[in-house]
N, C-alpha and C. Protein backbone atom coordinates (compact mmCIF):
# COMPACT_ATOMS: atom_id res chain seq x y z
N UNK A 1 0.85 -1.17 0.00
CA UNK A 1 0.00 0.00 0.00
C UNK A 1 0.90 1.24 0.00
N UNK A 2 0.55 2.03 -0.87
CA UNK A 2 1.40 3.68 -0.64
C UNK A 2 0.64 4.72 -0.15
N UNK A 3 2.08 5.64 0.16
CA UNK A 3 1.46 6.54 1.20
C UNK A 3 0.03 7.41 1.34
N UNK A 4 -0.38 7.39 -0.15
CA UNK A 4 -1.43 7.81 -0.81
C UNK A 4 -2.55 7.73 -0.21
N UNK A 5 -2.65 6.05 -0.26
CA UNK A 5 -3.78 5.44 -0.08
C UNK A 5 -4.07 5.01 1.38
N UNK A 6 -3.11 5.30 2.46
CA UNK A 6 -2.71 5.22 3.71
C UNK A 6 -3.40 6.32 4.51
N UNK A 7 -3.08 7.51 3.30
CA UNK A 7 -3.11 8.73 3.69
C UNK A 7 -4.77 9.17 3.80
N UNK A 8 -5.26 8.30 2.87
CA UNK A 8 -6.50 8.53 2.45
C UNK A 8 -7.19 7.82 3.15
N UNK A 9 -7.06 6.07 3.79
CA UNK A 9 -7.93 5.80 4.66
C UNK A 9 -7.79 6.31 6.03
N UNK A 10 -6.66 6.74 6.30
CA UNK A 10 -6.79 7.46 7.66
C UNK A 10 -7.25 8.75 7.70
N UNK A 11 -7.45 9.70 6.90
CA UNK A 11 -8.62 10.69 6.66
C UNK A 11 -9.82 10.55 6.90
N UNK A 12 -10.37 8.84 5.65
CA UNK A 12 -11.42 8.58 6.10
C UNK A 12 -11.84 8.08 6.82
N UNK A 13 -10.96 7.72 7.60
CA UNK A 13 -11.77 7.15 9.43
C UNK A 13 -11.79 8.27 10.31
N UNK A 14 -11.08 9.26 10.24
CA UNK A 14 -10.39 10.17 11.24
C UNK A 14 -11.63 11.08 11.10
N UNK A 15 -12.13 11.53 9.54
CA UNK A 15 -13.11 12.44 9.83
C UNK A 15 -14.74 11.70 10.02
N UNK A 16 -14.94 10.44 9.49
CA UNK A 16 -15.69 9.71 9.90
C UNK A 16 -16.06 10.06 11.26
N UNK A 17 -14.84 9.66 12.41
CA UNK A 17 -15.46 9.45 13.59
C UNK A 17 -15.50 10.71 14.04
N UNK A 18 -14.87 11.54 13.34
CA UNK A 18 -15.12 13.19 14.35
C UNK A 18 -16.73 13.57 13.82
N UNK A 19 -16.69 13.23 12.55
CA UNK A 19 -18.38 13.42 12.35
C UNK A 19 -19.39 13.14 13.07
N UNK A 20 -19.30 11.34 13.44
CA UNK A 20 -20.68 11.25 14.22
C UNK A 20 -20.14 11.30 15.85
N UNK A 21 -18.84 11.44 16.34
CA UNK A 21 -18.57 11.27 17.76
C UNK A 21 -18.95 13.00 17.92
N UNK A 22 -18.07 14.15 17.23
CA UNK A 22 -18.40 15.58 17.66
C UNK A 22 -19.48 16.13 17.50
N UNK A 23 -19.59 16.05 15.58
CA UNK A 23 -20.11 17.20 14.74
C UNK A 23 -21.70 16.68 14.67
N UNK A 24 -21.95 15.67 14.81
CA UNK A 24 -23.10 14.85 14.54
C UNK A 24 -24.22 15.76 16.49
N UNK A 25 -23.66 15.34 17.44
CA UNK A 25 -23.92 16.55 18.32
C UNK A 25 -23.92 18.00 18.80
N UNK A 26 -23.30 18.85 17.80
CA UNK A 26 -23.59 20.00 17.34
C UNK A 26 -25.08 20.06 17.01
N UNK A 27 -25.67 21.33 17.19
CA UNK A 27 -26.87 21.51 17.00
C UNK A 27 -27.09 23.03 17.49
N UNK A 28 -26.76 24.20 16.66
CA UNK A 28 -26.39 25.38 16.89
C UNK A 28 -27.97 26.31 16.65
N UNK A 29 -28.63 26.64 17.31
CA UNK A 29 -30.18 27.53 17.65
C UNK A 29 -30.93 26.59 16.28
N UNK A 30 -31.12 24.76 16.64
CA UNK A 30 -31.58 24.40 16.24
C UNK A 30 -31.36 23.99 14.22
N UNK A 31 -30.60 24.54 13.97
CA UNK A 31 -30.11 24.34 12.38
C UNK A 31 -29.75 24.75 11.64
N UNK A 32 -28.01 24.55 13.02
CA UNK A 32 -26.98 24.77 12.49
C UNK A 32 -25.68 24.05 12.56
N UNK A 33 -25.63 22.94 12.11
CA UNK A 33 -24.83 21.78 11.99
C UNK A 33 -23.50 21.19 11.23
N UNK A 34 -22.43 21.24 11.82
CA UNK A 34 -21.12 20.98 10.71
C UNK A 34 -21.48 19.67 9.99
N UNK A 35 -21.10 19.94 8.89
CA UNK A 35 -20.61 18.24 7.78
C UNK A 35 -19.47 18.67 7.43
N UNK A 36 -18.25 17.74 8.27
CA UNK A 36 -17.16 18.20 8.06
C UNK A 36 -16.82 16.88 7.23
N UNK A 37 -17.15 15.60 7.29
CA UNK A 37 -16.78 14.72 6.22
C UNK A 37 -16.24 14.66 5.04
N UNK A 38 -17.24 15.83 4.79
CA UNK A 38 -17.41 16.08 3.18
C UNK A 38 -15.37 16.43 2.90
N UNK A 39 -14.71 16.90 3.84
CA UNK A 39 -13.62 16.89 3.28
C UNK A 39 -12.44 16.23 2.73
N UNK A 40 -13.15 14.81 3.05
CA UNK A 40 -12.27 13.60 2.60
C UNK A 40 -13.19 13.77 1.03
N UNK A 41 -13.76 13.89 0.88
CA UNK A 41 -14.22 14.18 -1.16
C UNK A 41 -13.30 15.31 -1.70
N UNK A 42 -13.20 16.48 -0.84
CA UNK A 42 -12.76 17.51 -1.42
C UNK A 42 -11.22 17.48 -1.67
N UNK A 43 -10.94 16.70 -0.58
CA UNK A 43 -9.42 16.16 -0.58
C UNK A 43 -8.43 15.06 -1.61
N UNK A 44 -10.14 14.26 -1.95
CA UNK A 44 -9.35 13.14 -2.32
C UNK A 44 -8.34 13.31 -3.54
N UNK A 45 -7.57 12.46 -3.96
CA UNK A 45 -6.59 12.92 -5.35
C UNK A 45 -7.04 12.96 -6.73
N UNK A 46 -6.90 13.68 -7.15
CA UNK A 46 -7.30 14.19 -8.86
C UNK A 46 -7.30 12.91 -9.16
N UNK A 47 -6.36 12.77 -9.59
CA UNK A 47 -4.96 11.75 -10.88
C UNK A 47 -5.97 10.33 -10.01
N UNK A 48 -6.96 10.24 -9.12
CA UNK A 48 -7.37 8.47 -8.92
C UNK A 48 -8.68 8.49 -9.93
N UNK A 49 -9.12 7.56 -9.89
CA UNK A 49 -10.43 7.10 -11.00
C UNK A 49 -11.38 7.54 -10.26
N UNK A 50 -12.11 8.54 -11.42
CA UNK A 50 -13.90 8.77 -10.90
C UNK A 50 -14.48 8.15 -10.63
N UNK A 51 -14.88 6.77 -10.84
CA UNK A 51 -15.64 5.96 -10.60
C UNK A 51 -15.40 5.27 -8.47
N UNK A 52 -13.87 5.64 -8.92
CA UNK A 52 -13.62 4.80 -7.16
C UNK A 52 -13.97 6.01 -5.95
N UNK A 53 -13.96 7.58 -6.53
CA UNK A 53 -14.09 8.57 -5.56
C UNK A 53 -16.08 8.63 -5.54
N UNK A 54 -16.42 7.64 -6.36
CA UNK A 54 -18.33 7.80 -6.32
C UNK A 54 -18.32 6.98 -5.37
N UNK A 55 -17.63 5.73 -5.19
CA UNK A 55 -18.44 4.38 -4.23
C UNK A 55 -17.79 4.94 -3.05
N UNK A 56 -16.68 5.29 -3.04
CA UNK A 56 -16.05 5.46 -1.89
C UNK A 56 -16.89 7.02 -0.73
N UNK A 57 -17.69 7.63 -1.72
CA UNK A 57 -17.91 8.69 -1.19
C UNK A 57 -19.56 8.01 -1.00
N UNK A 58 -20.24 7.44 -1.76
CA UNK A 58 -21.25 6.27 -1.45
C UNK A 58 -21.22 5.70 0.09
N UNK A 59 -19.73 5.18 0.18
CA UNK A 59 -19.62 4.54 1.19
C UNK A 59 -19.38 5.56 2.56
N UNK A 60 -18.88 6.38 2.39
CA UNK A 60 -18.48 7.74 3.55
C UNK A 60 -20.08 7.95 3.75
N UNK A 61 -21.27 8.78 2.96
CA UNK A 61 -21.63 8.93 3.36
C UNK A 61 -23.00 8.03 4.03
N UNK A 62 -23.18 6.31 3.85
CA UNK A 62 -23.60 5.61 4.48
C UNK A 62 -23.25 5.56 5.60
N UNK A 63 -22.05 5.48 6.00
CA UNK A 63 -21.46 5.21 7.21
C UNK A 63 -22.36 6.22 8.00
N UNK A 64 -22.26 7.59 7.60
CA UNK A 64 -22.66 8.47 8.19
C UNK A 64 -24.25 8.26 8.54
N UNK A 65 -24.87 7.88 7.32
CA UNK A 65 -26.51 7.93 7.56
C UNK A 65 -26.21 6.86 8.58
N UNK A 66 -25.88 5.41 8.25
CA UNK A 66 -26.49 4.91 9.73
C UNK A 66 -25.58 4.92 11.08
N UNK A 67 -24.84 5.87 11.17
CA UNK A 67 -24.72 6.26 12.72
C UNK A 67 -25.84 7.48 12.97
N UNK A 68 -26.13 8.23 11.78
CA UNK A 68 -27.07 9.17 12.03
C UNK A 68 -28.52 8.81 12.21
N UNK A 69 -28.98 7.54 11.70
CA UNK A 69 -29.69 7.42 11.38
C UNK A 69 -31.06 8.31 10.64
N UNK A 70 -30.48 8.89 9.11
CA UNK A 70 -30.88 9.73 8.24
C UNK A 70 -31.42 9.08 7.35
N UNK A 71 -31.45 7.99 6.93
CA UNK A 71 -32.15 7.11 5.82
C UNK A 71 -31.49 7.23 3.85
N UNK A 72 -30.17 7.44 4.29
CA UNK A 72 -30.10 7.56 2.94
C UNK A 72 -29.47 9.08 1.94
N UNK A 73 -29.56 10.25 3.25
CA UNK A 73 -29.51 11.38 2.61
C UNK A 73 -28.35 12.29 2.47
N UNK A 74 -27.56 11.79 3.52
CA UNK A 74 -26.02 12.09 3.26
C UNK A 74 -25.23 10.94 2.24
N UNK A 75 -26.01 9.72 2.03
CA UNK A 75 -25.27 9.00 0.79
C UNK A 75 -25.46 9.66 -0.29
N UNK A 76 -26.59 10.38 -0.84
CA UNK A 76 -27.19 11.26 -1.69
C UNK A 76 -26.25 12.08 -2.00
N UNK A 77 -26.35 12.99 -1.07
CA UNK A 77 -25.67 14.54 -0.98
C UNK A 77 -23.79 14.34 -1.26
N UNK A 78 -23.46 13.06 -0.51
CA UNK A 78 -21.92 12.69 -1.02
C UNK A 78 -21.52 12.42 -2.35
N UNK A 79 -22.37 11.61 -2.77
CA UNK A 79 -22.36 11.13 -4.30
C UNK A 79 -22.74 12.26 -5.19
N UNK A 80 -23.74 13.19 -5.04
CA UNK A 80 -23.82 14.49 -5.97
C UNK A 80 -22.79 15.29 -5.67
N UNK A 81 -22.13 15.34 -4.54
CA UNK A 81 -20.87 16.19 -4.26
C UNK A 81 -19.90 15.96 -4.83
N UNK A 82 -19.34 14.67 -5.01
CA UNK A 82 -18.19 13.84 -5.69
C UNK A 82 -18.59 13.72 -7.30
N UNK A 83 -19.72 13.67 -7.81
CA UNK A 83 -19.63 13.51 -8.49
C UNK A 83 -19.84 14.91 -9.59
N UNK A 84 -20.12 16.06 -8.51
CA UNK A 84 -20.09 17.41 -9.41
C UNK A 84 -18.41 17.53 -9.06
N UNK A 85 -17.60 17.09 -8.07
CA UNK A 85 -16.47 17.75 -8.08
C UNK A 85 -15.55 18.28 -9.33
N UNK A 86 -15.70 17.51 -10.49
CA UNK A 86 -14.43 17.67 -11.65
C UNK A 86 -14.85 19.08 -12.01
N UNK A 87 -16.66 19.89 -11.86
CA UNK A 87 -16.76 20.56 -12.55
C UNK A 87 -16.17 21.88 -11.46
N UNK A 88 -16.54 21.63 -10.38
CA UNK A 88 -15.80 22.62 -9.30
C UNK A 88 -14.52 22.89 -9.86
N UNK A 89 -13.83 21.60 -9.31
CA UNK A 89 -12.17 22.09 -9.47
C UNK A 89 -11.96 22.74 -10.69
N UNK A 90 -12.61 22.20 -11.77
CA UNK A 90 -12.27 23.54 -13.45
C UNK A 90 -12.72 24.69 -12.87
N UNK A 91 -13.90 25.17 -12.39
CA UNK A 91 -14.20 26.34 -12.18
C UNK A 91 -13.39 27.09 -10.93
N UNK A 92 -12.90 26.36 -10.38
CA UNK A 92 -11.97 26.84 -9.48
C UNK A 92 -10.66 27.74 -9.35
N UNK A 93 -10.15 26.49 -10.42
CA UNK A 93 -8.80 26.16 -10.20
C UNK A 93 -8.31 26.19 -11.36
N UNK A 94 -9.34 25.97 -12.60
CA UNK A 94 -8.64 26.99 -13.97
C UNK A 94 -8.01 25.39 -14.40
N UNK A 95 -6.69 26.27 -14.99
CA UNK A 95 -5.87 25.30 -15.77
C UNK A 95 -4.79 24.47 -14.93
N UNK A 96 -4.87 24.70 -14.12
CA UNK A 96 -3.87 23.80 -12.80
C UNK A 96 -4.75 22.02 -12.80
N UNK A 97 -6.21 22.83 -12.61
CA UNK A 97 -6.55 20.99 -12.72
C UNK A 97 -6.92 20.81 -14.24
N UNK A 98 -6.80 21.89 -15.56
CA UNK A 98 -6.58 20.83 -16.59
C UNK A 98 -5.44 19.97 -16.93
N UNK A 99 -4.23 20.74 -16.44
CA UNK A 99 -2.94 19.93 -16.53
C UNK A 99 -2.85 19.05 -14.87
N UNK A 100 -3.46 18.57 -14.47
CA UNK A 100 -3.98 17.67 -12.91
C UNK A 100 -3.02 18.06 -12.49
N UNK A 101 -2.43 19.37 -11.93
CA UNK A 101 -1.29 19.79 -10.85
C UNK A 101 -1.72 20.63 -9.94
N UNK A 102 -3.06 19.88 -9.26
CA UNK A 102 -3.07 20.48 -8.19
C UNK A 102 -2.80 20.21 -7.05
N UNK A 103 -2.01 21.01 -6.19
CA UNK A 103 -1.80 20.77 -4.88
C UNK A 103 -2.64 21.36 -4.08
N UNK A 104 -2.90 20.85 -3.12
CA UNK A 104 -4.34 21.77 -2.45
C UNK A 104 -3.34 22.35 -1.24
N UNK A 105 -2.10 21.76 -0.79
CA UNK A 105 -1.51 22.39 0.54
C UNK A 105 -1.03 23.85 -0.15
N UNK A 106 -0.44 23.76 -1.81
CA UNK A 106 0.16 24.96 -2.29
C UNK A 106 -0.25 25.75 -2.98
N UNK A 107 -2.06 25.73 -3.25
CA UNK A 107 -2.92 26.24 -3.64
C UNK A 107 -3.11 27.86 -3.36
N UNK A 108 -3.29 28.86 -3.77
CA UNK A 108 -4.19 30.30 -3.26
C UNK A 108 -5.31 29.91 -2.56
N UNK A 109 -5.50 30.72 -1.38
CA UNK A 109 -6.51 30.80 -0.56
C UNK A 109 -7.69 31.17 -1.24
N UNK A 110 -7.96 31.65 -1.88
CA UNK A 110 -9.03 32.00 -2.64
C UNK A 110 -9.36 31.28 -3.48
N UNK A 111 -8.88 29.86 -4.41
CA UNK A 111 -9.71 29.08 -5.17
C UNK A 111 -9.87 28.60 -4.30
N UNK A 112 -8.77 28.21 -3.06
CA UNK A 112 -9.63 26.69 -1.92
C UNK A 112 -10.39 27.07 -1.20
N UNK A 113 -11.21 28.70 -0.95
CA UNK A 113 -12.10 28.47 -0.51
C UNK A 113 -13.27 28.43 -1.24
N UNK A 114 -13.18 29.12 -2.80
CA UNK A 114 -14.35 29.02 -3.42
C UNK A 114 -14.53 27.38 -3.69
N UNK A 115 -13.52 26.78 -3.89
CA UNK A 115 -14.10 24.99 -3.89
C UNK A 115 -14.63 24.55 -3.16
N UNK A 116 -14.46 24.17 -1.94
CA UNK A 116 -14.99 24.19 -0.83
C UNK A 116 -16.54 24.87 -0.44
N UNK A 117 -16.53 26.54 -1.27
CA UNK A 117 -17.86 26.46 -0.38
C UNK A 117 -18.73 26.59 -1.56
N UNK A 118 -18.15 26.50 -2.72
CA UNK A 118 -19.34 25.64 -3.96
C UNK A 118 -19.72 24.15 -3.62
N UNK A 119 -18.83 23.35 -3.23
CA UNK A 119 -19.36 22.05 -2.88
C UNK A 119 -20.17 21.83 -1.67
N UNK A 120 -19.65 22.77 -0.72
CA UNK A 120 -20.09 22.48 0.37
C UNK A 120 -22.09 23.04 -0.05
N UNK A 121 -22.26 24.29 -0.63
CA UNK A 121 -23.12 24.33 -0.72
C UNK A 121 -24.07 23.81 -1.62
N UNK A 122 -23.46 22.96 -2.53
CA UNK A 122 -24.49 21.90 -3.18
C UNK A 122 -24.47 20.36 -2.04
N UNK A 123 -23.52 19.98 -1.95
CA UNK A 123 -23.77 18.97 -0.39
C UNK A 123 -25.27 19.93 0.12
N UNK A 124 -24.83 20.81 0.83
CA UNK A 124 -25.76 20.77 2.24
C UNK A 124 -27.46 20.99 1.25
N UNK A 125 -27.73 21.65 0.43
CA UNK A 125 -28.55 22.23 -0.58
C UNK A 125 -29.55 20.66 -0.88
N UNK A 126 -28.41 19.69 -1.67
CA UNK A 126 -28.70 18.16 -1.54
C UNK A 126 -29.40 17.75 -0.22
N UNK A 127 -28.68 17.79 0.58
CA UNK A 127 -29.01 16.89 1.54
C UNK A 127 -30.37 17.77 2.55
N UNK A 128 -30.18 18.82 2.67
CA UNK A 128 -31.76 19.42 3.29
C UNK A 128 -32.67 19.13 2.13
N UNK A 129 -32.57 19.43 1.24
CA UNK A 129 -33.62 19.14 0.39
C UNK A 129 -34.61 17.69 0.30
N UNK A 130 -33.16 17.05 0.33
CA UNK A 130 -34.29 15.59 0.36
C UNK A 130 -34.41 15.49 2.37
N UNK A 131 -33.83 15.85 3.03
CA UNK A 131 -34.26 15.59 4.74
C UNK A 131 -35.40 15.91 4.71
N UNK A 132 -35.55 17.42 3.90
CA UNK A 132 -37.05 17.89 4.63
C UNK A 132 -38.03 17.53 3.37
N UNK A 133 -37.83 17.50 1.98
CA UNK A 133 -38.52 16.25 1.14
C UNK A 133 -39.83 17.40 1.11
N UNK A 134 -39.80 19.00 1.28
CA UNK A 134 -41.44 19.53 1.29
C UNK A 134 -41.23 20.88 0.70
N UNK A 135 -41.64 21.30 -0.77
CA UNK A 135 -41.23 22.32 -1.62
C UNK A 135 -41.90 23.57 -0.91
N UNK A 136 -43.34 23.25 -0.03
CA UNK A 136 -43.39 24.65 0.77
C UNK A 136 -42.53 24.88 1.90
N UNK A 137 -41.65 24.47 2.23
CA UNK A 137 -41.06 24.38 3.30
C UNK A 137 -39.45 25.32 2.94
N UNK A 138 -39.73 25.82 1.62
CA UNK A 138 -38.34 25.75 0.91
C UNK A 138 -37.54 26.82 1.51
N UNK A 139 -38.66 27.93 2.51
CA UNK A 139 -37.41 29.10 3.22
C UNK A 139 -36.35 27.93 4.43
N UNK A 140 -37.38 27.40 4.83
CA UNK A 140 -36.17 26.14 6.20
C UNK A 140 -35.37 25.73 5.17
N UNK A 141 -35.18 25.18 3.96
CA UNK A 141 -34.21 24.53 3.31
C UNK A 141 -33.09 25.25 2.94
N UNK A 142 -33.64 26.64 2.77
CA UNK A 142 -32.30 27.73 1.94
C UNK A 142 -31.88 28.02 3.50
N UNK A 143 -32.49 28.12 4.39
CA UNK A 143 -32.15 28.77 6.16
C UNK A 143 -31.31 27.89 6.57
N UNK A 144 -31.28 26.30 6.44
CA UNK A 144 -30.66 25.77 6.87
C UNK A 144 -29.32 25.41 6.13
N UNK A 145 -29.37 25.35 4.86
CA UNK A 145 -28.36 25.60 3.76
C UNK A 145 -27.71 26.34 4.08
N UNK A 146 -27.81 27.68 3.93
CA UNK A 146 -26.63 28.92 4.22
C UNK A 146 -26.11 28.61 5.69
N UNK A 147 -26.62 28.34 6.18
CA UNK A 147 -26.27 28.87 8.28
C UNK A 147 -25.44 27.76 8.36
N UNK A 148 -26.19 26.29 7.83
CA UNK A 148 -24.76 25.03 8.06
C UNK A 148 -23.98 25.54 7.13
N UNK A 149 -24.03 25.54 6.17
CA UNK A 149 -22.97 26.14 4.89
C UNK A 149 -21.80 27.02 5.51
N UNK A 150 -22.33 27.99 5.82
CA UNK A 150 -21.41 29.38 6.88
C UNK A 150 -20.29 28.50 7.41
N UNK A 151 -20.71 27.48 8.42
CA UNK A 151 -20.05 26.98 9.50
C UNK A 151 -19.22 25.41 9.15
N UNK A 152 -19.96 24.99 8.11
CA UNK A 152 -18.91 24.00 7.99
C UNK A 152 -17.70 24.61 7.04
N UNK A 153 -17.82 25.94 5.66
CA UNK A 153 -16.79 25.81 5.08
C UNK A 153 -16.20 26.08 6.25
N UNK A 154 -16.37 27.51 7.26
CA UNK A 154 -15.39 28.06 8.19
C UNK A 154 -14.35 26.92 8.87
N UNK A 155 -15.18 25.56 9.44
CA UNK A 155 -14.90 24.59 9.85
C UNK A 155 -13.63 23.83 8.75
N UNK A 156 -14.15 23.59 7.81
CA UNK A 156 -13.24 22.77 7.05
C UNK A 156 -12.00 23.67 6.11
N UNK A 157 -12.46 25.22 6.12
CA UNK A 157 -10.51 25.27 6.16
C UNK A 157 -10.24 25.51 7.04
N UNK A 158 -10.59 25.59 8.33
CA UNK A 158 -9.41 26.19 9.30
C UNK A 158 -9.19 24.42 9.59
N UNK A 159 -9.80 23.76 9.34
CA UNK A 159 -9.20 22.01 9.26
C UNK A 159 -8.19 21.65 8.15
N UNK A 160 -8.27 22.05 7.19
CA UNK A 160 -7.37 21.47 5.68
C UNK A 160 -6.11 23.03 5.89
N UNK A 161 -6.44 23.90 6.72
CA UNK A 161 -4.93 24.72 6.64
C UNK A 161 -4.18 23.91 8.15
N UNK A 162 -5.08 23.84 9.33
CA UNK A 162 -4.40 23.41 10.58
C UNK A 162 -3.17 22.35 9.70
N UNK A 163 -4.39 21.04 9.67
CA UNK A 163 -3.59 20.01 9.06
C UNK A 163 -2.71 19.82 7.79
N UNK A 164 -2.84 20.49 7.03
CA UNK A 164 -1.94 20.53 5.45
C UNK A 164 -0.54 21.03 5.89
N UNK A 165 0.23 19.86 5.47
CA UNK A 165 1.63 20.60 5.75
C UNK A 165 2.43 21.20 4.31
N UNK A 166 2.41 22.18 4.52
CA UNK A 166 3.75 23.34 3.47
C UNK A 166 4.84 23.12 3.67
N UNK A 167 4.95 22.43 2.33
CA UNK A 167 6.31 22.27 2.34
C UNK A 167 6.91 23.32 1.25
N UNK A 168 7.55 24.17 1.61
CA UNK A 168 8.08 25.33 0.53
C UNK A 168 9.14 25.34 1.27
């Protein structure tokens, strides 16, 4: 196994369990909730196969529904996340991810946060939508969208700068 892929399942256990052990008990004036998971998608490596970052993000966010017991809707919201990612990172990140050289530790602060909180806000957008499953209901869906939105990107870079090491 290389460091890669080492690197990558210990991400995905690491934010796994901070999800449903911390973030999963968060509950901020009723709905306002981190999904910090989502950063093992945002993380994962260009240059691996689309097809393995769908099941694998399939599989992240099952894990999640049944410790949450959500029925299904963070597997949803992972898989539309992962699987809009290629169009993010172009819109992001330009020609760095057409020639696949992106580094996300040596990145500008400013595409990694617009990646991040384009995905993050189709994730959360996804996943309230089908939770609350009720088109009159749609101000709680955009209310709860933005307010988790706010707090998980805030959450997940001051997580991907803590942890990313620079090497320059």
């Amino acid at each position: 196994m290389n460091s890669v892929a080492g690197l990558n399942i210990v991400r995905f256990v690491l934010l796994l369990l901070a999800q449903v052990m911390i973030c999963n008990h968060i509950d901020l004036f009723g709905y306002i909730n981190p999904y910090i998971y989502i950063i093992f998608i945002f993380l994962f490596p260009i240059r691996e196969e689309r097809l393995v970052l769908l099941l694998v993000s399939f599989l992240l966010g099952m894990l999640v529904d049944m410790f949450s017991d959500s029925g299904g809707v963070h597997a949803a919201a992972a898989v539309c996340l992962a699987y809009a990612r290629p169009i993010l990172l172009k819109n992001s990140f330009g020609m760095q991810y057409e020639h696949q050289s992106i580094k996300f530790r040596n990145t500008d602060m400013g595409s990694l946060i617009t990646y991040i909180s384009l995905g993050t806000v189709i994730h959360h957008l996804v996943l309230f939508s089908l939770e609350i499953f009720n088109i009159s209901n749609i101000i709680l869906i955009v209310q709860k969208t933005l307010f988790s939105s706010i707090f998980t990107i805030i959450l997940s870079v001051l997580i991907i700068i803590l942890f990313s090491r620079n090497k320059k």
